[in-house]
Protein backbone atom coordinates (compact mmCIF):
# COMPACT_ATOMS: atom_id res chain seq x y z
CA UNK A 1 6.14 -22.55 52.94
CA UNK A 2 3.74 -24.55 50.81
CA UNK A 3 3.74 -27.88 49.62
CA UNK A 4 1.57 -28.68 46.32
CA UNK A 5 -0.40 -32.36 45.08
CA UNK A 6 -1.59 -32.32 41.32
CA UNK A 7 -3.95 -34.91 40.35
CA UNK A 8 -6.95 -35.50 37.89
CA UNK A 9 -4.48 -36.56 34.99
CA UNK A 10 -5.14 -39.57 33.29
CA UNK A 11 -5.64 -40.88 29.83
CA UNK A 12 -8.38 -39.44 27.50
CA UNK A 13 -9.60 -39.56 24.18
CA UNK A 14 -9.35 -36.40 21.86
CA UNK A 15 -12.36 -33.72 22.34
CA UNK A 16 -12.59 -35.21 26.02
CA UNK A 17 -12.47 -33.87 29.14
CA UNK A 18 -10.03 -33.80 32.66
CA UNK A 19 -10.29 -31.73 35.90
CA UNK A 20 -6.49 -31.42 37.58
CA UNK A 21 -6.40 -29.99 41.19
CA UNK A 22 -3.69 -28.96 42.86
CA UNK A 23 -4.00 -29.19 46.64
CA UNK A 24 -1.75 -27.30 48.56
CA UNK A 25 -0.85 -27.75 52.56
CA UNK A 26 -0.04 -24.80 54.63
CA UNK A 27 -1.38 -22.05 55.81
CA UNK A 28 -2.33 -18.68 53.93
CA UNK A 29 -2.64 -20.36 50.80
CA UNK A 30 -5.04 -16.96 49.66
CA UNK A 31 -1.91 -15.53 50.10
CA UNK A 32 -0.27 -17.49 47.15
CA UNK A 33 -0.68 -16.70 43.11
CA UNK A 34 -0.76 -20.23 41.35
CA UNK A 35 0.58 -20.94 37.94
CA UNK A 36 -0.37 -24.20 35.87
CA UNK A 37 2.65 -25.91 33.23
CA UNK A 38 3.15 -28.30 31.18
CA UNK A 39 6.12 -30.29 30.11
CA UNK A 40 6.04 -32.77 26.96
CA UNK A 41 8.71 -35.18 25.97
CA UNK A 42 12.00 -33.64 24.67
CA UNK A 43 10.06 -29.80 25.13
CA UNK A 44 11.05 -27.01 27.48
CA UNK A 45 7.91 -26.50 30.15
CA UNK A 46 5.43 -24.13 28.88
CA UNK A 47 2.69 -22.04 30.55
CA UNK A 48 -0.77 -23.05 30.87
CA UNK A 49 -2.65 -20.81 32.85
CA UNK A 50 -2.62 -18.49 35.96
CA UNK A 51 -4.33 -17.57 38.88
CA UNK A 52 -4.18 -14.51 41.30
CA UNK A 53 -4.51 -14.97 44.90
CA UNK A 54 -7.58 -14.09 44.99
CA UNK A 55 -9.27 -15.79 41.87
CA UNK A 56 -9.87 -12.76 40.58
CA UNK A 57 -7.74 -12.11 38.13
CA UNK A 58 -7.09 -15.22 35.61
CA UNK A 59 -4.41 -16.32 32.38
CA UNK A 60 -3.90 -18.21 29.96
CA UNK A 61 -2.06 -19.58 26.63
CA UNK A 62 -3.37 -18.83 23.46
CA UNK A 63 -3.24 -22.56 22.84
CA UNK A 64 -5.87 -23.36 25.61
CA UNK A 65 -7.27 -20.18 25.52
CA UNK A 66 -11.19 -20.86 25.61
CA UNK A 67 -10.77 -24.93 26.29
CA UNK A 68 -8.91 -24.66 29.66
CA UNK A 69 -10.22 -22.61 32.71
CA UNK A 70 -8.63 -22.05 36.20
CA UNK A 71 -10.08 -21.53 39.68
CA UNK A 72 -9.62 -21.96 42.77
CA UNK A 73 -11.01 -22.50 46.18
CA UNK A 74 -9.13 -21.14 49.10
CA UNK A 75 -11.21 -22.14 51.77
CA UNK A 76 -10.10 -25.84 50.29
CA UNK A 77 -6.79 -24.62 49.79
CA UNK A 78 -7.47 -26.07 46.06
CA UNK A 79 -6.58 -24.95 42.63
CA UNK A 80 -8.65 -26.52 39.63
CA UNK A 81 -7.50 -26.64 35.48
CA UNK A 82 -10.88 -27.69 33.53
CA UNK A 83 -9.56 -28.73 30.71
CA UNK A 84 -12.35 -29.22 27.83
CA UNK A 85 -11.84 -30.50 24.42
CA UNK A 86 -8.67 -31.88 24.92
CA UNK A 87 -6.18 -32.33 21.96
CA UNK A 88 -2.98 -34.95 21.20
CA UNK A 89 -1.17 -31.72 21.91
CA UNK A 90 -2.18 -31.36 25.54
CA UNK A 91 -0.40 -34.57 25.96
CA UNK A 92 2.02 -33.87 28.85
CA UNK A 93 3.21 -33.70 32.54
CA UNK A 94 1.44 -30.95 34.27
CA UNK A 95 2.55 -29.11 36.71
CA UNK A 96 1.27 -26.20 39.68
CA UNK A 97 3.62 -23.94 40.97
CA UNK A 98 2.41 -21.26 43.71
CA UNK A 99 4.13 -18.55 44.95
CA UNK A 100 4.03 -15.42 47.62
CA UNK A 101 2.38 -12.50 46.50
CA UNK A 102 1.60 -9.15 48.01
CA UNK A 103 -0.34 -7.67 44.84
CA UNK A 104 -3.33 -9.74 43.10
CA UNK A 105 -1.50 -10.50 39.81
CA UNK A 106 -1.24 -13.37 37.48
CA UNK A 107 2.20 -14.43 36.81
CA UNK A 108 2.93 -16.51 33.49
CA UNK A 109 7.31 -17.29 33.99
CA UNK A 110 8.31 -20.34 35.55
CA UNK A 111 10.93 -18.36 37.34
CA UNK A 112 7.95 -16.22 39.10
CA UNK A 113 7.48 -19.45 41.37
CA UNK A 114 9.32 -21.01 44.08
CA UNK A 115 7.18 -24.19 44.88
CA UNK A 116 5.85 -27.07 42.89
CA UNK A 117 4.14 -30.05 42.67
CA UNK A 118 5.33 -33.33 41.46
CA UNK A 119 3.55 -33.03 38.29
CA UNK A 120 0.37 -35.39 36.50
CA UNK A 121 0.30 -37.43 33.20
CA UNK A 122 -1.76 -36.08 30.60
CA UNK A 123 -2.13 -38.34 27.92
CA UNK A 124 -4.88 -37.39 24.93
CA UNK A 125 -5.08 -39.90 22.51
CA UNK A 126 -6.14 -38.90 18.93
């Protein structure tokens, strides 16, 4: 089992800048394939970006696609979202969910995951 703490989120201007991490307890974390979601007022959660156990293999939205990067550190049992020119749309509660994996995939489906954080404020202002 695996517990998961985002933080990082906060309020920023648009074309800013905000690291989340995701810091997980438990052991084997390397073991774990971590997703990153979103949820905005009134909208179903959404998928961010993705992770393989390893860090080798990575995912992502179109919508961040080449503004958002994941990584991770497993000796730190610690999963980072860069997120780079930020946008009133990235305004949201985000979210890391990890889950066991044998194979070094990326998983983008909510329902791929079985544990997750408690989620950080976003807030871009335009």
């Amino acid at each position: 089992q695996v517990q998961l703490v985002e933080s990082g989120g906060g309020l920023v201007q648009a074309g800013g800048s905000l690291r989340l991490s995701c810091a997980a307890s438990g052991r084997a974390f390397s073991n774990y394939a971590v997703g990153w979601f979103r949820q905005a007022p009134g909208k179903e959660r959404e998928f961010v970006a993705a992770i393989s156990r390893s860090g080798g293999s990575t995912s992502y939205a179109d919508s961040v696609k080449g503004r958002f990067s994941v990584s991770r550190d497993n000796a730190k049992n610690t999963v980072y979202l860069q997120m780079n020119v930020l946008k009133p749309e990235d305004t949201a509660v985000y979210y890391c969910a990890a889950e066991f994996r044998v194979w070094d995939w990326t998983y983008a489906s909510p329902r791929e995951y079985q544990y997750w954080g408690q989620g950080t404020q976003v807030t871009v202002s335009s």
